[in-house]
Each structure stands twice: as structure tokens, then as C-alpha cells.
C-alpha atoms as a PDB file:
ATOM      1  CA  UNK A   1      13.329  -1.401   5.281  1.00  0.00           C
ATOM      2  CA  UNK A   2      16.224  -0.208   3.439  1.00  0.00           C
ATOM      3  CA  UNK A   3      15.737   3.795   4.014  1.00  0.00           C
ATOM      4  CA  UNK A   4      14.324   5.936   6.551  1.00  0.00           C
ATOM      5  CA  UNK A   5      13.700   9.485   5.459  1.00  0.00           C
ATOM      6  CA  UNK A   6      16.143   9.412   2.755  1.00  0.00           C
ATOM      7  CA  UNK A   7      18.357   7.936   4.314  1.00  0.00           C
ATOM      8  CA  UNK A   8      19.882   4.427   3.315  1.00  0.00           C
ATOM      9  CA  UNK A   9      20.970   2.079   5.568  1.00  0.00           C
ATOM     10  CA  UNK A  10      24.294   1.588   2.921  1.00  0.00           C
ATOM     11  CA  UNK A  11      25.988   4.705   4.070  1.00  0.00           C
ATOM     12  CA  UNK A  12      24.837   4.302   7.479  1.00  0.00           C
ATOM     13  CA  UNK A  13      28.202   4.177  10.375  1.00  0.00           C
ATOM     14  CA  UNK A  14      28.377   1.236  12.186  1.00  0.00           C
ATOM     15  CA  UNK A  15      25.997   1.129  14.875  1.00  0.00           C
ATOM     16  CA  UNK A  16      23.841   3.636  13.841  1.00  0.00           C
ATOM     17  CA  UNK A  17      20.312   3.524  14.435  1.00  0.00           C
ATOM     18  CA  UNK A  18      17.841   5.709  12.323  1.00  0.00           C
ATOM     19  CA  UNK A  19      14.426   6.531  13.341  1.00  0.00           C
ATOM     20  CA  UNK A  20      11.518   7.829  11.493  1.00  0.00           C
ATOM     21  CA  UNK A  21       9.545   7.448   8.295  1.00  0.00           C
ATOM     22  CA  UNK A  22      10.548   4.193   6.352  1.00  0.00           C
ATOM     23  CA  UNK A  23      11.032   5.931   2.907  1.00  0.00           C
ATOM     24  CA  UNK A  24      12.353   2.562   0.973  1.00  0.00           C
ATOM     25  CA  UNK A  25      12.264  -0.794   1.435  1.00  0.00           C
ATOM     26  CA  UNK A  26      12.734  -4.398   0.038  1.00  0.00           C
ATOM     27  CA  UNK A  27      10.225  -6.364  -1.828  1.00  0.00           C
ATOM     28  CA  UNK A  28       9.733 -10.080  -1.482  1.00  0.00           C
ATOM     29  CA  UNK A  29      11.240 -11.913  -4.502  1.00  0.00           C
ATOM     30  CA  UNK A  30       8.299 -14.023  -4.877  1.00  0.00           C
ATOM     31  CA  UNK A  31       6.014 -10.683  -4.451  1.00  0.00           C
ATOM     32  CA  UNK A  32       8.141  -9.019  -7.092  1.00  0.00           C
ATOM     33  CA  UNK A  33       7.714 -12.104  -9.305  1.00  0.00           C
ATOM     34  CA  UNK A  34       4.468 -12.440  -8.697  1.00  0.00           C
ATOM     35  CA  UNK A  35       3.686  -8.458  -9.490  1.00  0.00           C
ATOM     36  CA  UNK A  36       5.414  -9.279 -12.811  1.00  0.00           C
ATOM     37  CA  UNK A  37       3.198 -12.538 -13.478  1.00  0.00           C
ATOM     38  CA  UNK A  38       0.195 -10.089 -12.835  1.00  0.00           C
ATOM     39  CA  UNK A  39       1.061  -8.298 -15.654  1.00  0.00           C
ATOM     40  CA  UNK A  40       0.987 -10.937 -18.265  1.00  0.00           C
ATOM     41  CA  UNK A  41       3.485  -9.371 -20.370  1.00  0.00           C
ATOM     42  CA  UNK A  42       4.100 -10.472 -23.786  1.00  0.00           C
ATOM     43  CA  UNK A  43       7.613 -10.241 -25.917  1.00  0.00           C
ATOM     44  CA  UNK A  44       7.547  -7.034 -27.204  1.00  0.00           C
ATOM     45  CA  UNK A  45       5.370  -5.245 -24.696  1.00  0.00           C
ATOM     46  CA  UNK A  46       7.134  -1.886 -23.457  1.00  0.00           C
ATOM     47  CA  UNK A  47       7.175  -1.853 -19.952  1.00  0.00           C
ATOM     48  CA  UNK A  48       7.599   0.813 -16.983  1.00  0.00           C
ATOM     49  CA  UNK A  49       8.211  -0.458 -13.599  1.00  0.00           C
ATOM     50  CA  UNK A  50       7.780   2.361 -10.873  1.00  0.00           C
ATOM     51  CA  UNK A  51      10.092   1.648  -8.156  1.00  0.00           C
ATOM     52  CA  UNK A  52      13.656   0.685  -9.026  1.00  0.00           C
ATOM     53  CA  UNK A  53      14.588   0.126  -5.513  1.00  0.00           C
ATOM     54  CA  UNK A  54      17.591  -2.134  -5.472  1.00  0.00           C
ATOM     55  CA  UNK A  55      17.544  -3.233  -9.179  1.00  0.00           C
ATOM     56  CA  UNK A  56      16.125  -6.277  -8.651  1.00  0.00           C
ATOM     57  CA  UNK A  57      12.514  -6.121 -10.775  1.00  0.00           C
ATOM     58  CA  UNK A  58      14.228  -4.099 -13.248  1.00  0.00           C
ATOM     59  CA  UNK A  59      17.102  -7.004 -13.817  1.00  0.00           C
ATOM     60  CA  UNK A  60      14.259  -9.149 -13.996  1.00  0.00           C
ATOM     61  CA  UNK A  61      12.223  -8.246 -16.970  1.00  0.00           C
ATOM     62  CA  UNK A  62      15.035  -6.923 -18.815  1.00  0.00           C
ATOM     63  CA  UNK A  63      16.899 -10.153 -18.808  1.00  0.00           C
ATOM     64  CA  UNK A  64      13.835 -11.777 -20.006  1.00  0.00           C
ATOM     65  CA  UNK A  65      12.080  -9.313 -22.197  1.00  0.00           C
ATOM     66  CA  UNK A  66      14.891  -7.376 -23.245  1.00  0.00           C
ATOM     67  CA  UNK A  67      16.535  -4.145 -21.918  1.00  0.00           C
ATOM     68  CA  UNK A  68      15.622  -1.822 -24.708  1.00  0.00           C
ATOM     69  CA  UNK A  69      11.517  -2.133 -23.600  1.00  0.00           C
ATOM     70  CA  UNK A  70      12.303  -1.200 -19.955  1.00  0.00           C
ATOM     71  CA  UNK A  71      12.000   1.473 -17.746  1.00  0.00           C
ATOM     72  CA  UNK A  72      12.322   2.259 -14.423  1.00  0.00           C
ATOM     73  CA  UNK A  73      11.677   5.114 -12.166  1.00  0.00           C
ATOM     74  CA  UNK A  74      13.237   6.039  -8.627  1.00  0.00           C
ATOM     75  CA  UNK A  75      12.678   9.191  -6.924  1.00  0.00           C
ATOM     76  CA  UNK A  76      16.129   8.283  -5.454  1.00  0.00           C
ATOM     77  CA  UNK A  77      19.124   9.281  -6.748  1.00  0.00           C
ATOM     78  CA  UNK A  78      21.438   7.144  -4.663  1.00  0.00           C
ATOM     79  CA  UNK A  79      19.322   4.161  -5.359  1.00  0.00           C
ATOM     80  CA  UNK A  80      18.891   4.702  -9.194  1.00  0.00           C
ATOM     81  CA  UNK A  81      22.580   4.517  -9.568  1.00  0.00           C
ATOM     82  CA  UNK A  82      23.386   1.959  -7.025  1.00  0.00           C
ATOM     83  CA  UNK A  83      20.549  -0.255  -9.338  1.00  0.00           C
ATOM     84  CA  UNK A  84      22.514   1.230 -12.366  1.00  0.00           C
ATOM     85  CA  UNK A  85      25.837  -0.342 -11.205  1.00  0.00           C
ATOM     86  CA  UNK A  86      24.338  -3.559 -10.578  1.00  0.00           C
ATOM     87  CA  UNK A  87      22.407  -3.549 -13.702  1.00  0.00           C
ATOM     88  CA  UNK A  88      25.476  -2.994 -15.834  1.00  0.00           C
ATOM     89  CA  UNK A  89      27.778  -5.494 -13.686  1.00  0.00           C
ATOM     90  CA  UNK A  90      25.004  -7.806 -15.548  1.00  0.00           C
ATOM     91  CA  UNK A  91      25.212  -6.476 -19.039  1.00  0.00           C
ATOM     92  CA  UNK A  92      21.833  -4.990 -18.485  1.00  0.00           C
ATOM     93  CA  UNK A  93      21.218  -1.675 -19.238  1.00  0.00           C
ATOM     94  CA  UNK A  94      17.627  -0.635 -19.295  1.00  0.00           C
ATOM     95  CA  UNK A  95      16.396   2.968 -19.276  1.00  0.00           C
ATOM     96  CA  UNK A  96      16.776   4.479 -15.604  1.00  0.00           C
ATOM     97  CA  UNK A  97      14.875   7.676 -14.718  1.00  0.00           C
ATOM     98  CA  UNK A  98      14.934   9.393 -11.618  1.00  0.00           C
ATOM     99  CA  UNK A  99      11.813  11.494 -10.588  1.00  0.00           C
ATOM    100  CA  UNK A 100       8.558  10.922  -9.108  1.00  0.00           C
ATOM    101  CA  UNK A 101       6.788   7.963 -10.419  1.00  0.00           C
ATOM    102  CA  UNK A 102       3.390   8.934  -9.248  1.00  0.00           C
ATOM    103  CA  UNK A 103       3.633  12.370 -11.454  1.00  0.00           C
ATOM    104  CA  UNK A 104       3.789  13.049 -14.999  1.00  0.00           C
ATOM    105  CA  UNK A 105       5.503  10.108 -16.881  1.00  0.00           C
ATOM    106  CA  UNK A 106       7.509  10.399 -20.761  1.00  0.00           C
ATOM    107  CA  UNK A 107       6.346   8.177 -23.252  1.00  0.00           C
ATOM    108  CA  UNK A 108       3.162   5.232 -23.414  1.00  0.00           C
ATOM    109  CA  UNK A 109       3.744   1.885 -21.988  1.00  0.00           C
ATOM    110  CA  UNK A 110       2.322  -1.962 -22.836  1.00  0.00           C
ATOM    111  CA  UNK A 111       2.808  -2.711 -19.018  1.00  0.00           C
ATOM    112  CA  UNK A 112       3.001  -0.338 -16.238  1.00  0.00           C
ATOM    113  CA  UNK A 113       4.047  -2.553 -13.097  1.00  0.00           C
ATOM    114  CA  UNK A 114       4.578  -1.065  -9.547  1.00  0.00           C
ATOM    115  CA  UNK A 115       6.756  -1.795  -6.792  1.00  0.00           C
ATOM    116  CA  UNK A 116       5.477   1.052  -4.426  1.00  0.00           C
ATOM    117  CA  UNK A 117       1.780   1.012  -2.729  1.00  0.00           C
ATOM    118  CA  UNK A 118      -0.703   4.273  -3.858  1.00  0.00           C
ATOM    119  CA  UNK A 119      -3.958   5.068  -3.100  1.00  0.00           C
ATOM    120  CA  UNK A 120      -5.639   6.706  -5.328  1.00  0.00           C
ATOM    121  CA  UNK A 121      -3.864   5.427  -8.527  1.00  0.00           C
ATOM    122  CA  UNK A 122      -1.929   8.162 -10.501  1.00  0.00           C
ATOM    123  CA  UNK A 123      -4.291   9.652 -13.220  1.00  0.00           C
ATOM    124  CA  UNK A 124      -0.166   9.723 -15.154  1.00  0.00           C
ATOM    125  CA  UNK A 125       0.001   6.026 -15.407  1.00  0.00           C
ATOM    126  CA  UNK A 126      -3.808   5.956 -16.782  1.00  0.00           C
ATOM    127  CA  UNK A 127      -2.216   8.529 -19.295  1.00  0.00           C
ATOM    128  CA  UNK A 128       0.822   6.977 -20.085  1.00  0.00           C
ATOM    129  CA  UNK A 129      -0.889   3.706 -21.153  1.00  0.00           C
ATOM    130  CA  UNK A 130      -2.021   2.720 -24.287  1.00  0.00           C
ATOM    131  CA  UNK A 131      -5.196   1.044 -24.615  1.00  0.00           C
ATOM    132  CA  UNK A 132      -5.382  -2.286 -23.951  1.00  0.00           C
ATOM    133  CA  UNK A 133      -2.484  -2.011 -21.878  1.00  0.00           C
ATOM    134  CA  UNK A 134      -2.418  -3.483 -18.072  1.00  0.00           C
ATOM    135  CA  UNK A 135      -1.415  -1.925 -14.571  1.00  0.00           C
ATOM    136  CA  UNK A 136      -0.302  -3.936 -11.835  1.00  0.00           C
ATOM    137  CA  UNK A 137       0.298  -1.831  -8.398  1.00  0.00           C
ATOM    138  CA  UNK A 138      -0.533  -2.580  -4.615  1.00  0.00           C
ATOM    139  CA  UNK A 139      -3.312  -0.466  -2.783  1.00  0.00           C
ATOM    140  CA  UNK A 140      -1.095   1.059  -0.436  1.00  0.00           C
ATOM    141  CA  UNK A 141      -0.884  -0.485   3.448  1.00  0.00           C
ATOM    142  CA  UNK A 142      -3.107  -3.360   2.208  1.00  0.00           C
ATOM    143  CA  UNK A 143      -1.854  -6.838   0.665  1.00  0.00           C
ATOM    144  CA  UNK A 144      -4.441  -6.303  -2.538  1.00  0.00           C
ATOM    145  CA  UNK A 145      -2.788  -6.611  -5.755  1.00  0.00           C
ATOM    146  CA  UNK A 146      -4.845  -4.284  -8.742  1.00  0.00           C
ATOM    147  CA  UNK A 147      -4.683  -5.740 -11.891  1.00  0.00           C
ATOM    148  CA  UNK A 148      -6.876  -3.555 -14.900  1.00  0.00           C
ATOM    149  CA  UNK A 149      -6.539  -3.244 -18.291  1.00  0.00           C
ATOM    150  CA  UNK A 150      -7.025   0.522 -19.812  1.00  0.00           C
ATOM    151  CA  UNK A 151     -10.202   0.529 -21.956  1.00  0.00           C
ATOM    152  CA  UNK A 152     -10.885   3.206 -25.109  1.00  0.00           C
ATOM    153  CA  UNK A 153     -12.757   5.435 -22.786  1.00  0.00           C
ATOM    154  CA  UNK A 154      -9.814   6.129 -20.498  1.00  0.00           C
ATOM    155  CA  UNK A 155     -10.990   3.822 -17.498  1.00  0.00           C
ATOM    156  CA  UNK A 156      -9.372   0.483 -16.696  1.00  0.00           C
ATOM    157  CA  UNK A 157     -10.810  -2.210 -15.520  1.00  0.00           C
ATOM    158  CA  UNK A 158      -9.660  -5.544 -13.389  1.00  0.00           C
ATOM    159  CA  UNK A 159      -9.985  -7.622 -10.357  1.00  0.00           C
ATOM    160  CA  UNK A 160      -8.447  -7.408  -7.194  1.00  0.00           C
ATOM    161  CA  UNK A 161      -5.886 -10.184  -6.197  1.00  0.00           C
ATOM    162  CA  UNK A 162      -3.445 -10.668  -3.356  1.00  0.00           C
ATOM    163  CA  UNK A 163      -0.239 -11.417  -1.445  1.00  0.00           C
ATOM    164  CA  UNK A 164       0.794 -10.881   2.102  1.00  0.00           C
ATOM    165  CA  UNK A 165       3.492  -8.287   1.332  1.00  0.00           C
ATOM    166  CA  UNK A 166       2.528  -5.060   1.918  1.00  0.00           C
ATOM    167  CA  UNK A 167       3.594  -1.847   0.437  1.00  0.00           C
ATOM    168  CA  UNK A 168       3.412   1.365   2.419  1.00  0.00           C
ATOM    169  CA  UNK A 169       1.704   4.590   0.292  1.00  0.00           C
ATOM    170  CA  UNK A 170       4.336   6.026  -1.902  1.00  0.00           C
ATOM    171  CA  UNK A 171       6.615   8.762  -0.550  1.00  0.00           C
ATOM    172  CA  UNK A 172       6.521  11.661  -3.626  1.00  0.00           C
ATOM    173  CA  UNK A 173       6.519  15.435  -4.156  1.00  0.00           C
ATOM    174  CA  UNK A 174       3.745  14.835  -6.156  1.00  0.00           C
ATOM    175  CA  UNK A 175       1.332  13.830  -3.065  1.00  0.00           C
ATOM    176  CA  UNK A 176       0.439  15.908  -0.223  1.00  0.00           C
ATOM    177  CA  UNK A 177       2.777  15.774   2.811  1.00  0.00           C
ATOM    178  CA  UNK A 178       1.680  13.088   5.103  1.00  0.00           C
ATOM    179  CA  UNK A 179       0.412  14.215   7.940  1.00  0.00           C
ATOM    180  CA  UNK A 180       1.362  12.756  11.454  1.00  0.00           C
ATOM    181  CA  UNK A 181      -0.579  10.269  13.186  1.00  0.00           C
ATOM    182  CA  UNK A 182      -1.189  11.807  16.361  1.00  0.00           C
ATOM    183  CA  UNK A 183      -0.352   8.962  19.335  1.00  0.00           C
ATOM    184  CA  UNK A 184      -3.379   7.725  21.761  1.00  0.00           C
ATOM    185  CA  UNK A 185      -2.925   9.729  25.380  1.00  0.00           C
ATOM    186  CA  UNK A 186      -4.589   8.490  28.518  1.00  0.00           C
ATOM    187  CA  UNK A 187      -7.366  11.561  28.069  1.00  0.00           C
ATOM    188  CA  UNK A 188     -10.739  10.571  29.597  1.00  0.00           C
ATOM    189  CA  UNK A 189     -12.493  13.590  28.534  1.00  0.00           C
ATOM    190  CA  UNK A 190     -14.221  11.455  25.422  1.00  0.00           C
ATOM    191  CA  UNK A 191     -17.319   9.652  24.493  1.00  0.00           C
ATOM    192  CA  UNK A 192     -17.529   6.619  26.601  1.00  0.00           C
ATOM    193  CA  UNK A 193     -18.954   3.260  25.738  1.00  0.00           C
ATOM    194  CA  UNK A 194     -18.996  -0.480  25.753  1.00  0.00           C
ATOM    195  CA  UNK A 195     -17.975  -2.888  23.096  1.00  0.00           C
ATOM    196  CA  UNK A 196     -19.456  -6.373  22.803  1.00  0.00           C
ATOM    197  CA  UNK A 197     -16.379  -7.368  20.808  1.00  0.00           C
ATOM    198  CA  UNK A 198     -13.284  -8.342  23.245  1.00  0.00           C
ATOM    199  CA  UNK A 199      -9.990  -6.590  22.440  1.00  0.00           C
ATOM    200  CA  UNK A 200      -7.916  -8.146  20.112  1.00  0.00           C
ATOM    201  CA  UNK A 201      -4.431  -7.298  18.136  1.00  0.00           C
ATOM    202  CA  UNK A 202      -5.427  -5.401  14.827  1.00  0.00           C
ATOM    203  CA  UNK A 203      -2.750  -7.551  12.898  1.00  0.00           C
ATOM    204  CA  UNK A 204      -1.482  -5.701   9.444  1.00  0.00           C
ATOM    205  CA  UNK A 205      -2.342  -8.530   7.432  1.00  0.00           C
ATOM    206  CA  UNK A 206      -5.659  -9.858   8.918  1.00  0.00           C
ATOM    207  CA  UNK A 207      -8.754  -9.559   6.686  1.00  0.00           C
ATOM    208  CA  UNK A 208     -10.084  -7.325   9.774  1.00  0.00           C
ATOM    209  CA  UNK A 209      -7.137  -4.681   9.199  1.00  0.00           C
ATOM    210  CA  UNK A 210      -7.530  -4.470   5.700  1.00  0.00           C
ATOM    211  CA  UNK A 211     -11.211  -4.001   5.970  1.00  0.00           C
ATOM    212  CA  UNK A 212     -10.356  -0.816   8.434  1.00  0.00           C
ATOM    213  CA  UNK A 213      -7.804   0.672   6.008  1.00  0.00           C
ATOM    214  CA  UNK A 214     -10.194   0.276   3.413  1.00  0.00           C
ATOM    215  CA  UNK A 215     -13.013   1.969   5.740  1.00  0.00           C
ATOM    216  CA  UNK A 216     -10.708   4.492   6.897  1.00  0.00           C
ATOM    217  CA  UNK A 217      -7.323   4.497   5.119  1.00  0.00           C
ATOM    218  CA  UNK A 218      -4.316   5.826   7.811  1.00  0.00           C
ATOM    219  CA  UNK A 219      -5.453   4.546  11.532  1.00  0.00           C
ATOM    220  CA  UNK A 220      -2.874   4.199  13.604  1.00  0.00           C
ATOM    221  CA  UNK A 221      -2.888   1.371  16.089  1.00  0.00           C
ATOM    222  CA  UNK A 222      -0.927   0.152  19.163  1.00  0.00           C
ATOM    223  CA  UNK A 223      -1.476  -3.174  21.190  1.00  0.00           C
ATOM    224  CA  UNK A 224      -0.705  -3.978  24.538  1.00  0.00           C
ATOM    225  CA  UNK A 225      -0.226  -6.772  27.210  1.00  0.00           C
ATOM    226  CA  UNK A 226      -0.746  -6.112  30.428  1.00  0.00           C
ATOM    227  CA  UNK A 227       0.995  -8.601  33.503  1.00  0.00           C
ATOM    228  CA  UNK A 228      -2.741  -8.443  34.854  1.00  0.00           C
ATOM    229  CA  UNK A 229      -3.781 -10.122  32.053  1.00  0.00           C
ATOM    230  CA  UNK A 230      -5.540  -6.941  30.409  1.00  0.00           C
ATOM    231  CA  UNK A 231      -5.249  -6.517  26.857  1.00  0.00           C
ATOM    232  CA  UNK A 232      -5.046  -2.489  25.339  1.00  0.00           C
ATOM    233  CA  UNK A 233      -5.665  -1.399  21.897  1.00  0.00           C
ATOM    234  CA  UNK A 234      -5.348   2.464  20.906  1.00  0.00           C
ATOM    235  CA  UNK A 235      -6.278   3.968  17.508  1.00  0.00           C
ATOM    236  CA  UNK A 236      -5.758   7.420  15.693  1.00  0.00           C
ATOM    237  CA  UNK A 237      -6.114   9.073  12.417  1.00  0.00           C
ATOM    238  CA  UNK A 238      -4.597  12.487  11.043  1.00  0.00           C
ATOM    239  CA  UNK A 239      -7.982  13.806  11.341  1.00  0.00           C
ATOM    240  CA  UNK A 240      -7.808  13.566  15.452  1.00  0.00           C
ATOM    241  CA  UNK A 241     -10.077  10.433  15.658  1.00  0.00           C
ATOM    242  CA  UNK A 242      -8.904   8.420  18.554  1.00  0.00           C
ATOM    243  CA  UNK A 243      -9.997   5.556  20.499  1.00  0.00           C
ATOM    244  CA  UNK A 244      -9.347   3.551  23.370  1.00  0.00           C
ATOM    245  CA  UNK A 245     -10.420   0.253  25.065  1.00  0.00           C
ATOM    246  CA  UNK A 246      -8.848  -2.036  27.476  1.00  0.00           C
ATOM    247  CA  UNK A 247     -10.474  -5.541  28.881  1.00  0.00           C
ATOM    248  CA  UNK A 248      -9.788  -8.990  29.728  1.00  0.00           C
ATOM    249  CA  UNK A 249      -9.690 -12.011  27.912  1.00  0.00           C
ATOM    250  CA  UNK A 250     -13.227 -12.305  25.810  1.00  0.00           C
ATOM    251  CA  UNK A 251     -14.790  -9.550  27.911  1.00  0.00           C
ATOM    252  CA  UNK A 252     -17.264  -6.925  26.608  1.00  0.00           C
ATOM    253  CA  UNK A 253     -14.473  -3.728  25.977  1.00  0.00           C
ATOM    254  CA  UNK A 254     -15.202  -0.537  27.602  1.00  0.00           C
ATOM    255  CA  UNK A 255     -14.278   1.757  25.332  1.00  0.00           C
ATOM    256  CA  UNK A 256     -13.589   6.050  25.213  1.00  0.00           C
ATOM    257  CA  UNK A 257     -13.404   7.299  21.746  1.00  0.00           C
ATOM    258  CA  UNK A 258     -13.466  11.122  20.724  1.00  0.00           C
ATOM    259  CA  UNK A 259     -12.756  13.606  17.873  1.00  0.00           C
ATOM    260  CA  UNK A 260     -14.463  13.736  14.052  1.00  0.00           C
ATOM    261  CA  UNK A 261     -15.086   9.996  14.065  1.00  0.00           C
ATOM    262  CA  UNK A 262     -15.445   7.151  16.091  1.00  0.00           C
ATOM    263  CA  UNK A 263     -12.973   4.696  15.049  1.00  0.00           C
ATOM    264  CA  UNK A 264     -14.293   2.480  17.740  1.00  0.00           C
ATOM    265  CA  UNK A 265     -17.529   1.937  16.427  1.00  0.00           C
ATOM    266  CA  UNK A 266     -16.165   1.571  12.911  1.00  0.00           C
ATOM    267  CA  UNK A 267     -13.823  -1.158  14.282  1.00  0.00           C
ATOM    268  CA  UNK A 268     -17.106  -2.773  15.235  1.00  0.00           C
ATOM    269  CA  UNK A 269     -18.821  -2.926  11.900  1.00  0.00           C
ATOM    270  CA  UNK A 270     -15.788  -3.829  10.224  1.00  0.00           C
ATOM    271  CA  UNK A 271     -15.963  -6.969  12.704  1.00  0.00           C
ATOM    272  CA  UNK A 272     -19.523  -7.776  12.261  1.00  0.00           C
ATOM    273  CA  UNK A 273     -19.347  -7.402   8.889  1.00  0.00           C
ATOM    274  CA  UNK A 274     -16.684  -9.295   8.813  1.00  0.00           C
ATOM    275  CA  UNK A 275     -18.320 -12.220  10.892  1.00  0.00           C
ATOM    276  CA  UNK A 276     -21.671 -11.965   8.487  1.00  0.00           C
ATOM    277  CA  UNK A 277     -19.905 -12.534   5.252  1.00  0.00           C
ATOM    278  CA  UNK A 278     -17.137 -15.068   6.766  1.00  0.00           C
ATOM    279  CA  UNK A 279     -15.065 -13.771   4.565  1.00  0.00           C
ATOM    280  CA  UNK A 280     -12.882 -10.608   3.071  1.00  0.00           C
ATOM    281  CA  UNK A 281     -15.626  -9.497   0.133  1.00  0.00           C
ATOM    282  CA  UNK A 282     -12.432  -7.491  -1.520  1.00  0.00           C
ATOM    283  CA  UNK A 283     -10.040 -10.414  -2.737  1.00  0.00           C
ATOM    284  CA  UNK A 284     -11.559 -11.535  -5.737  1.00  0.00           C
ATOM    285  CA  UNK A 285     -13.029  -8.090  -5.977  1.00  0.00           C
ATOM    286  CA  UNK A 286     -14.017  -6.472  -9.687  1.00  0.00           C
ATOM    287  CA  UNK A 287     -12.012  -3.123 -10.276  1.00  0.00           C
ATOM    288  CA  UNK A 288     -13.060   0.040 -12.321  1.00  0.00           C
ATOM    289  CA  UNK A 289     -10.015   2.828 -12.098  1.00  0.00           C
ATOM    290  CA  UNK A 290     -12.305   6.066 -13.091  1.00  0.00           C
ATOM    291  CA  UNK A 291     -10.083   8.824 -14.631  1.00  0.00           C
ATOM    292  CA  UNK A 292      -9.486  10.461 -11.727  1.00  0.00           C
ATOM    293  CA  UNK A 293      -7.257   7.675 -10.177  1.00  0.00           C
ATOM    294  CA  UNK A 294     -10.445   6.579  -7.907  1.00  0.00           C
ATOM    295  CA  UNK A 295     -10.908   2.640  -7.777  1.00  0.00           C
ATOM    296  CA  UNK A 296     -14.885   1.272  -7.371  1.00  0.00           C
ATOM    297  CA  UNK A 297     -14.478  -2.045  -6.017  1.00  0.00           C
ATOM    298  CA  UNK A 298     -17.280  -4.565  -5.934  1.00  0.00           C
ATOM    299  CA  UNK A 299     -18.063  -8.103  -4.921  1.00  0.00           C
ATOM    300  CA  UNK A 300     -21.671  -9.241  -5.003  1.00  0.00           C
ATOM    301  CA  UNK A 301     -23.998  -6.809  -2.647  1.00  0.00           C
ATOM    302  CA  UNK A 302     -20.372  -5.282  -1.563  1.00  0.00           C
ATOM    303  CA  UNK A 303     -19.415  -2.146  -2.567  1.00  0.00           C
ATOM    304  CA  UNK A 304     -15.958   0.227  -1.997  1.00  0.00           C
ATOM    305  CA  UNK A 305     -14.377   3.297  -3.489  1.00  0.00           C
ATOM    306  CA  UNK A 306     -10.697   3.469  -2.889  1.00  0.00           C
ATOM    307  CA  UNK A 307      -9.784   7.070  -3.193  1.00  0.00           C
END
């Protein structure tokens, strides 16, 4: 990461350690390159890339496409000019805008690519492009790439593709505050149960954990080791869900879950779904973006609506 709550780790003192939100960070090279690829821009095509971050997509398709067709939005002031000084150190000066990408956009675009993860997608960048025109943006805290092309009655449609970088859900005034993930106490006073999965790390980019964001976007989870050889996992959601289970090895979990949901047992059909199909059904998923920024994502008898 490159910012935590606005702030950016160049005008950090020496030593200083920031904690908090992530609010920016650094793509991949190859992911950025292979966001741009995604888009299958032609010469000529006027393209918006949401995201300026450091510079470094922006250089890209403006020293190849020409500087004239691109902009670039940042809802950071310090990092649109820092990009800006960079740009021009390399001749390049394409159109730099600083606001919220995610909101209402100026002009119609060819290409709209994105360097930040959303979920639902913007009903601004279905707006702002022209049909026939392609968008290329991460689902936000999953490695799936969308790639749709806007059809003449104002939905786009695609496939899902994929790369293990993942972007975290953009951070805009245009979006409703996030709201805290409350962390997993030692309360007993839930719902208890047994799990005939054992406990296992919820890695960020298993097919497992992108199945769970997908079933319930914004869980929260925490793995531990214990020097008895017991293994603890702990989930949470902003709606008060939580869950807890702690076991051995391969044992059977015992598990105490409480609040709105039970994440728990949703973390168990994710897994035997999982182990039925052998496979994530979403990469190689078809896409439909409806109007209103939902994505309908399908894949044989598989169906999800990313909203």
C-alpha cells in the first residue's frame, strides 16, 4: 500500500508507522498491463482510466495511443500531481482530473479501464460510454477481472476473467461510508454447532474466499495457530454476523456462530459447493451489467448477482 487514510507514505517522517484503512495502493505491472490488454483498445479509441495512482497506467497508454485520447481520474490531489510531474518529466501530458471516479464523469469514452476494485459497477461509467465501447474493472476484494461491452439498450455485456491481484472496493464520497468490521470476541452466548469441515486458513486468493465474498461480500476473517496444535478461524460482517470454530488437524470443527446470519454455515456450502463442482464456476463466467450497476453472472446451472 502506498496510503492509509489519506495519507501517503511519501510525506511520511522517518520511522513512522501509519495504521488504518489502506486508501491507495500499487498495482502489479503485469496486472496493470494486463487490465489494459483486457480492453482491446484500438488507435484512436478515447480512453478513461479511473485510478491514476502513481502515473504508471496513465504513462502507459498515452505513450502508446497518444496523450490527447487519455484521461485519468484520482480522487487524490497529492497523487494527481505527483503522476502529473512524472508524466511531464516524460513529455506526456494526458488529461488529469481529480474527483471521484465512481460518480458522475465529463465526456463519452471508447475504453473505460479501472485501476480501483467496485462492487456494484458505477451506473456513470455505463453513461459515459458509447455504445460498443468496453469496461475493464476488478470486482472489488476478488481477483475477477470484468470485461463487457455496452450494448444499444444501455446494458453491457462480457465474461469474467482473472489475475491474482486484488483490488480493495474503491474509497469515494460517492459510496456510503464503510462501515467497520466488528472483531470476533470470545462470547459463548451464540448458536452452537459442529462442522464436518476441519478448520482451515480462508486465504484471499483461494477459489474458497472468493466464493464467500461473492456469497457475502465484506467478512472479515482472522486465523490462528495454536502451540497445542489447534487451529482458530473467526469471521464477521458489518451486519454483526460472527462466527467461531477452533479444532485440530482434520477434525470435525465445533463451531458458535450468532447475529443476522450464520457465516459458519455459509462457509460450509461455499466448501461443498466448492468440492461438487471441483472448480470456481465464476472464472470463465458470462457477465450482464444491468443499468443499475448490478452484474448477473452465470456459468452453466451457476448463477450470481454481484450487487
Amino acid at each position: 500500500m502506498t496510503e492509509v487514510v489519506r495519507k501517503h507514505a511519501d510525506l511520511a517522517a522517518d520511522g513512522t508507522v501509519l495504521t488504518g484503512r489502506p486508501t491507495s495502493t500499487s498495482a502489479m505491472p503485469s496486472l496493470v498491463l494486463r487490465l489494459l490488454r483486457h480492453a482491446q483498445i484500438q488507435d484512436g479509441a478515447r480512453i478513461l482510466i479511473v485510478g491514476t495512482g502513481s502515473g504508471y497506467p496513465a504513462a502507459l497508454a498515452a505513450h502508446r495511443f497518444g496523450a490527447e485520447l487519455i484521461t485519468s481520474i484520482d480522487i487524490s490531489t497529492y497523487l494527481t500531481d505527483a503522476a502529473a510531474g512524472r508524466l511531464d518529466a516524460l513529455g506526456l501530458r494526458p488529461t488529469l482530473l481529480i474527483g471521484d471516479g465512481t460518480g458522475p464523469l465529463p465526456g463519452s469514452y471508447d475504453r473505460i479501464v479501472s485501476m480501483t476494485g467496485v462492487r456494484p459497477i458505477p451506473t456513470s461509467w455505463l453513461t459515459a460510454l458509447r455504445p460498443g465501447a468496453r469496461l475493464v474493472t476488478k470486482i472489488a476484494a476478488t481477483p475477477l477481472i470484468l470485461c463487457a461491452v455496452k450494448n444499444t439498450d444501455g446494458r453491457a455485456y462480457g465474461q469474467i476473467a482473472w489475475d491474482r491481484g486484488i483490488f480493495t472496493a474503491a474509497d469515494t464520497p460517492s459510496q456510503n461510508p464503510r462501515e467497520a468490521v466488528p472483531a470476533v470476541t470470545e462470547d459463548t452466548s451464540g448458536e452452537e454447532g459442529m462442522s464436518r469441515f476441519p478448520v482451515a486458513r480462508i486465504r484471499p486468493f483461494s477459489d474458497l474466499a472468493v466464493m464467500l465474498e461473492l456469497a457475502a461480500p465484506g467478512v472479515r476473517h482472522q486465523y490462528e495457530e495454536h502451540a497445542d496444535g489447534r487451529h482458530t478461524i473467526r469471521m464477521s460482517h458489518p451486519d454483526g454476523s460472527w462466527a467461531r470454530a477452533t479444532a485440530c488437524a482434520d477434525e470435525p470443527s465445533p463451531v458458535v456462530q450468532g447475529g443476522p446470519r450464520r457465516l459458519w454455515d455459509l462457509w460450509d456450502e461455499v466448501r461443498h459447493d466448492w468440492l461438487l463442482r471441483g472448480s470456481m464456476p465464476a472464472y470463465g463466467a458470462q457477465a450482464v451489467i444491468e443499468s443499475n450497476g448490478a452484474v448477473q453472472l452465470s456459468r452453466g446451472t451457476w448463477r450470481c448477482i454481484v450487487q
